[in-house]
C-alpha atoms as a PDB file:
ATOM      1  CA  UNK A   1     -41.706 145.470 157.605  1.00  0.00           C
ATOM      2  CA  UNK A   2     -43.980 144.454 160.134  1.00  0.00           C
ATOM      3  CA  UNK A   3     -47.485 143.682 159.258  1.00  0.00           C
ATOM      4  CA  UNK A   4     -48.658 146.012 162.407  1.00  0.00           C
ATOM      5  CA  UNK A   5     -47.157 148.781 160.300  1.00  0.00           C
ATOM      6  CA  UNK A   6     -49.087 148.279 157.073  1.00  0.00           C
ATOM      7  CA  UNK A   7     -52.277 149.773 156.617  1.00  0.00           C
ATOM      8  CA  UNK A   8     -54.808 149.109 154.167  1.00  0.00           C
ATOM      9  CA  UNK A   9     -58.297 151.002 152.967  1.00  0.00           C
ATOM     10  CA  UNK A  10     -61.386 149.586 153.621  1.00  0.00           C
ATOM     11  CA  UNK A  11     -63.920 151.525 152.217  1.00  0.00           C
ATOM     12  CA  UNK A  12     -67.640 151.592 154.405  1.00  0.00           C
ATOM     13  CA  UNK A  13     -70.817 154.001 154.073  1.00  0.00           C
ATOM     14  CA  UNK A  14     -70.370 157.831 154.705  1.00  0.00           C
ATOM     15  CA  UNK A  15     -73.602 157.451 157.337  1.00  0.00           C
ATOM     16  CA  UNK A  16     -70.992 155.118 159.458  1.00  0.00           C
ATOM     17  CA  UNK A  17     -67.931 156.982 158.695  1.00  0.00           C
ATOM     18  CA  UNK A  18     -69.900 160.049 160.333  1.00  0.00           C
ATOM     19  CA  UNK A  19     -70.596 158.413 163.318  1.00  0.00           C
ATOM     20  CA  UNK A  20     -67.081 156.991 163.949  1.00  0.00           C
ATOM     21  CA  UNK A  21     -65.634 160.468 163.105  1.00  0.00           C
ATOM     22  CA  UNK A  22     -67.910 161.853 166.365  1.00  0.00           C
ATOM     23  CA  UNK A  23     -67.127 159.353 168.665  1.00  0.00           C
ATOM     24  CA  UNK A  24     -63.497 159.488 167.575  1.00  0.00           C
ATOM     25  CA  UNK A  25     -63.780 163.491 168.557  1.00  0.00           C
ATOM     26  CA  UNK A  26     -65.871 162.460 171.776  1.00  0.00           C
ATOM     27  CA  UNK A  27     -62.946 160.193 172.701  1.00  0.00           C
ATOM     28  CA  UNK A  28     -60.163 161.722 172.091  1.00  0.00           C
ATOM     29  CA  UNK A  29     -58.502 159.884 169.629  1.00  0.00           C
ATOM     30  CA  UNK A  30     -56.545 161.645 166.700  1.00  0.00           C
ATOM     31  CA  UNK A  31     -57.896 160.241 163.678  1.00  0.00           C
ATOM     32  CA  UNK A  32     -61.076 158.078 162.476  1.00  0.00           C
ATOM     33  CA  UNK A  33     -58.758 155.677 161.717  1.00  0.00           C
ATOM     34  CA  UNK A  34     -57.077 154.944 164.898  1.00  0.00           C
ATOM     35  CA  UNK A  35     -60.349 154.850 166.532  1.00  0.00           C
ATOM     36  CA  UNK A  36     -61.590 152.268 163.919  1.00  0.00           C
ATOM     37  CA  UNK A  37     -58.726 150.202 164.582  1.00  0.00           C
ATOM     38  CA  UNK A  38     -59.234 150.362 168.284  1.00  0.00           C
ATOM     39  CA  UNK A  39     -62.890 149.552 168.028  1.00  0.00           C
ATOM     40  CA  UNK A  40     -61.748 146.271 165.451  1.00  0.00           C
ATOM     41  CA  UNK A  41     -58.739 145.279 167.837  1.00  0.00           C
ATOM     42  CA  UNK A  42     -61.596 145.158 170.797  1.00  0.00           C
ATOM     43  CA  UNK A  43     -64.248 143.460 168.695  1.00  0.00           C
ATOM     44  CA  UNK A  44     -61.870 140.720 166.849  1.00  0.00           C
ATOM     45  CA  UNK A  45     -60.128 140.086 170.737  1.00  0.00           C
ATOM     46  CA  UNK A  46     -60.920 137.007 171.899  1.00  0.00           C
ATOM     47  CA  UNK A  47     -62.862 138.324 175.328  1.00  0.00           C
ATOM     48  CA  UNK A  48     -64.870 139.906 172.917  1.00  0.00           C
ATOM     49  CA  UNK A  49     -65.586 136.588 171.547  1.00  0.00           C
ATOM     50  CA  UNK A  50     -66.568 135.485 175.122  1.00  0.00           C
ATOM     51  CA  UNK A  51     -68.550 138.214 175.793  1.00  0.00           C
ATOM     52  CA  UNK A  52     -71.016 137.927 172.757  1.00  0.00           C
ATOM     53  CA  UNK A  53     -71.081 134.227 174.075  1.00  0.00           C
ATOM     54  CA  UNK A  54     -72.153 134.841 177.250  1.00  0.00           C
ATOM     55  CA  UNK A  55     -74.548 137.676 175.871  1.00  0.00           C
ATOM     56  CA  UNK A  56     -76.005 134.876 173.188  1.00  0.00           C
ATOM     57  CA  UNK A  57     -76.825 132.888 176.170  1.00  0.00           C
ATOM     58  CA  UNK A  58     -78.113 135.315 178.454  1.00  0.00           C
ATOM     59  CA  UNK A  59     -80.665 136.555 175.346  1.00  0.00           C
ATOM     60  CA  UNK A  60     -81.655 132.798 174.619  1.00  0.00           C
ATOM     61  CA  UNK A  61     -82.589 132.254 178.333  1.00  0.00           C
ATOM     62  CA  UNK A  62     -84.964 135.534 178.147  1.00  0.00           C
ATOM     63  CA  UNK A  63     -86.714 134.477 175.428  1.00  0.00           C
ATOM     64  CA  UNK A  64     -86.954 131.184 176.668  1.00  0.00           C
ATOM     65  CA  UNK A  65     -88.776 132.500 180.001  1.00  0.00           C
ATOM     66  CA  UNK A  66     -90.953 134.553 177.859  1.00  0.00           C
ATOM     67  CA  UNK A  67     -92.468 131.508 175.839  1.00  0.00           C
ATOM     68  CA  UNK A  68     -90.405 132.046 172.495  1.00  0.00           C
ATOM     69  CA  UNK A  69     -88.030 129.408 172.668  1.00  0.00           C
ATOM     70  CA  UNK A  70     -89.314 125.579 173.672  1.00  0.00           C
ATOM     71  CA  UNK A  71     -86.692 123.681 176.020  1.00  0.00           C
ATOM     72  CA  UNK A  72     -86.076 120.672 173.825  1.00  0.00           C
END
């Protein structure tokens, strides 16, 4: 079988569960799950990877202009 079709639990807090469960209804997925999975799949992609990158940079430049971060 195809590791794409195993699943697996992963247990988190009931607080985020809740949360997923209403954007899950908001977006029109059919289950908590598959919206967790989507939300993983776009957060473990590598242009996700990129995109925290070029967010990283863009929040070290602010601070630097503010005065919290010395140019060494």
């Amino acid at each position: 079988m195809s590791d794409r079709k195993k699943f697996t639990s992963v247990s988190i807090p009931s607080f985020l569960f809740e949360k997923a469960k209403e954007k899950s209804i908001k977006s029109g997925f059919p289950s908590v799950s598959s919206y967790v999975g989507y939300v993983l799949r776009e957060i473990l992609s590598e242009d996700a990877d990129a995109k925290i990158s070029a967010d990283a940079e863009i929040v070290k430049h602010r601070l630097r202009s503010l005065g919290y971060i010395d140019d060494e």
